[in-house]
Protein backbone atom coordinates (compact mmCIF):
# COMPACT_ATOMS: atom_id res chain seq x y z
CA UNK A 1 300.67 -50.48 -21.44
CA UNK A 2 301.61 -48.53 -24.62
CA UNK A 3 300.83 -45.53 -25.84
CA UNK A 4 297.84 -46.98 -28.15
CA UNK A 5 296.44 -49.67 -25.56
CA UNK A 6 294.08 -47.03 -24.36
CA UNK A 7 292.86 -45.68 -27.06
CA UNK A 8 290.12 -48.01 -28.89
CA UNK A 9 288.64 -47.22 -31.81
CA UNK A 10 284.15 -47.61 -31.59
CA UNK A 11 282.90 -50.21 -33.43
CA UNK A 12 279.07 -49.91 -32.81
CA UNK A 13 278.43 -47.54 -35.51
CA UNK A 14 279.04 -48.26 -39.15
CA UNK A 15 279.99 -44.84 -40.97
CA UNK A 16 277.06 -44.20 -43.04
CA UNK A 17 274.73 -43.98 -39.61
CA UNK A 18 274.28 -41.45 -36.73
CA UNK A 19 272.58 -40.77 -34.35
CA UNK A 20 268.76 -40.15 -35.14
CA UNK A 21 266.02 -38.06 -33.61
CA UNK A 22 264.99 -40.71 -31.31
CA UNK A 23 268.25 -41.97 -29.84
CA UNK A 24 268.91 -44.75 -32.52
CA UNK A 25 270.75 -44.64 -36.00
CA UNK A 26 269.53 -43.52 -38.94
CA UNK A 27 271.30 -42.99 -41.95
CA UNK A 28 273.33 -40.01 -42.93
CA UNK A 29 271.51 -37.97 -45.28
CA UNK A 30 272.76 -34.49 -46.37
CA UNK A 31 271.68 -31.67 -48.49
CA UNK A 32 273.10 -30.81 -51.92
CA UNK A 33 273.23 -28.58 -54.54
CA UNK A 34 273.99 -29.98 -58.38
CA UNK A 35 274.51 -27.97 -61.02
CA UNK A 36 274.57 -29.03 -64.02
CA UNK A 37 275.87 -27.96 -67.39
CA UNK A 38 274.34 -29.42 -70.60
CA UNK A 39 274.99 -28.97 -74.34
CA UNK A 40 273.12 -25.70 -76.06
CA UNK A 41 272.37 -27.64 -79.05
CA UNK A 42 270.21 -30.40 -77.70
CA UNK A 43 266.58 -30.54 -78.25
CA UNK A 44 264.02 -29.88 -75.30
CA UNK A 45 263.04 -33.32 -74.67
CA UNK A 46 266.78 -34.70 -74.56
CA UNK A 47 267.56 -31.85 -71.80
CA UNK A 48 264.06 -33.00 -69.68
CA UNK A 49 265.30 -37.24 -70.26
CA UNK A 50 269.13 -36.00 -68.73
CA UNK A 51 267.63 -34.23 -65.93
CA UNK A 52 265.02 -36.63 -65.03
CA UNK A 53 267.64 -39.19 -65.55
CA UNK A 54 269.61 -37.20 -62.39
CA UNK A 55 266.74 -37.28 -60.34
CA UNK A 56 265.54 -40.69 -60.91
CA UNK A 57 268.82 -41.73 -59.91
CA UNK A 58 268.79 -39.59 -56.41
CA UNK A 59 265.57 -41.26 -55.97
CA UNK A 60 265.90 -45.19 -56.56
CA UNK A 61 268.86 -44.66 -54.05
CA UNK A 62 266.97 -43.39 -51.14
CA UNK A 63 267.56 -39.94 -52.18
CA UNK A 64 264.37 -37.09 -52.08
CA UNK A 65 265.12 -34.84 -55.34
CA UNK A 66 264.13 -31.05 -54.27
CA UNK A 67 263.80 -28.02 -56.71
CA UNK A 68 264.88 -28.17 -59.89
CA UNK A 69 265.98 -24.66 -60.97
CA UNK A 70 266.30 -24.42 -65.20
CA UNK A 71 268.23 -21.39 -66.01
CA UNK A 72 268.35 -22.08 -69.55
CA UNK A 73 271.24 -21.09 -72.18
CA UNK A 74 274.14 -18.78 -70.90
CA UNK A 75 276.56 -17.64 -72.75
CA UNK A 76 280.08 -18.75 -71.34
CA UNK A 77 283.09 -16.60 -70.63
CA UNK A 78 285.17 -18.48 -72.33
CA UNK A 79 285.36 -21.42 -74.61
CA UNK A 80 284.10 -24.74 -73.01
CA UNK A 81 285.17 -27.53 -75.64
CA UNK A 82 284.63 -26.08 -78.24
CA UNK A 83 281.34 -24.71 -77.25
CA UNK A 84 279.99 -20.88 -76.35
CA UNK A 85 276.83 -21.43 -74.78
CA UNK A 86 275.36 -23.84 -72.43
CA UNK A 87 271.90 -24.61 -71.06
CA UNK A 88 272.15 -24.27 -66.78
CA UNK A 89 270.42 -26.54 -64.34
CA UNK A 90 270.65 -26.46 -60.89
CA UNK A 91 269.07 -29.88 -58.86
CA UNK A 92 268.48 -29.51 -55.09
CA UNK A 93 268.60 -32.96 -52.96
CA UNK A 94 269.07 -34.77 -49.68
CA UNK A 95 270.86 -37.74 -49.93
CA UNK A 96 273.37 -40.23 -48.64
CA UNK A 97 276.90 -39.36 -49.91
CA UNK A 98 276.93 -42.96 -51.58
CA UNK A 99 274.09 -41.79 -53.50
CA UNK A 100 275.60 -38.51 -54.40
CA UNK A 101 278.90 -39.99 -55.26
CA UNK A 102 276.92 -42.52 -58.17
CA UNK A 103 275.50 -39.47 -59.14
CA UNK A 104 278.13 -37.65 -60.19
CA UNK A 105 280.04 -40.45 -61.82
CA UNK A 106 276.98 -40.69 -63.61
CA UNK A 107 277.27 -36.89 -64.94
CA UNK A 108 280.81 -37.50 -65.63
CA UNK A 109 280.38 -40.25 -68.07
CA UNK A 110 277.39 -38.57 -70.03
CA UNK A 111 278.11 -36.93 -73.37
CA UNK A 112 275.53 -34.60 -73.24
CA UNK A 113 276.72 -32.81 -70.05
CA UNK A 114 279.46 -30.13 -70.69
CA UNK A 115 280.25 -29.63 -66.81
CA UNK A 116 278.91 -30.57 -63.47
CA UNK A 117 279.71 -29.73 -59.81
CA UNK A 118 278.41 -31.27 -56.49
CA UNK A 119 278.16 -29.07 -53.78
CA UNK A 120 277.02 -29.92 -49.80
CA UNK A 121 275.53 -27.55 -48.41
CA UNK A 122 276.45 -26.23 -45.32
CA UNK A 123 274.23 -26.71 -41.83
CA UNK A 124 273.81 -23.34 -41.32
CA UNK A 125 272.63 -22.37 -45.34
CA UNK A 126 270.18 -25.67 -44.73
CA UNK A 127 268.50 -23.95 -42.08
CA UNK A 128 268.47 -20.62 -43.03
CA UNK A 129 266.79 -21.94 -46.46
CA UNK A 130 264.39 -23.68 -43.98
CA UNK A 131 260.94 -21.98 -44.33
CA UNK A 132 260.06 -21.28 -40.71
CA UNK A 133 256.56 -21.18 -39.03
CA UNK A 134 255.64 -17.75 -39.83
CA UNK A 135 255.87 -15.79 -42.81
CA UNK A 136 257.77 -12.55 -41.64
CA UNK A 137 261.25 -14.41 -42.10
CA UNK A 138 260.44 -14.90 -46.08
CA UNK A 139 258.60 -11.38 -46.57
CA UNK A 140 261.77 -10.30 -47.79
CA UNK A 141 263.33 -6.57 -46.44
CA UNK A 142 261.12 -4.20 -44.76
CA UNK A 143 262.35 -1.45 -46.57
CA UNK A 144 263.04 0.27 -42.93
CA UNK A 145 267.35 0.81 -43.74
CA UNK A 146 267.96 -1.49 -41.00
């Protein structure tokens, strides 16, 4: 026997499935945090069509689109081509990584987007953003010092 004979590799999963809740597969959907940089100088509606292009694409894929957090137009620290100011967007979803891999190809090819970054969030941010059953753990500080 060699040294690999013993070793086989598990074929009964494909590697966009785990386990699910009930002991069968399910697909492997994470949580994610896009933000999204667009160009200062376009008008309302053409910042609404870009982001509701983002989420329409998280969501024909299987995706559920969460918050969508507009910051608005920040100045930069520095010179992004040629530009000073850009208007912020930040996109919360759950998604397959398929899904969140289109969608930032998707951000890289459009002109109107000055920068993008997709972020997975970690387990332990996921559930600590969880709201839980009662409402003491999102009251905020009890103003106590502890």
């Amino acid at each position: 026997m060699t040294e690999f004979e013993g070793t086989l590799l598990r074929t009964d999963r494909s590697p966009g499935l785990r386990p699910g809740p009930q002991g069968g597969e399910g697909p492997l959907v994470r949580s994610y945090e896009v933000m999204v940089i667009l160009d200062a100088g376009l008008e309302e509606d053409a910042i609404r069509a870009a982001v509701d292009r983002s989420t329409e694409l998280i969501r024909s894929r299987g995706g559920v689109p969460g918050r969508v957090d507009r910051w608005g137009k920040r100045r930069f620290a520095y010179e992004l081509g040629h530009r000073w100011e850009g208007y912020y967007v930040v996109i919360e979803a759950q998604a397959e990584p398929s899904v969140m891999a289109e969608l930032d190809r998707s951000l890289r090819l459009a002109d109107e987007v000055i920068r993008h970054k997709v972020i997975r969030l970690p387990e332990a941010v996921v559930r600590k953003r969880a709201p839980s059953g009662d409402g003491a753990a999102s009251a905020g500080p009890t103003g106590n010092g502890a």
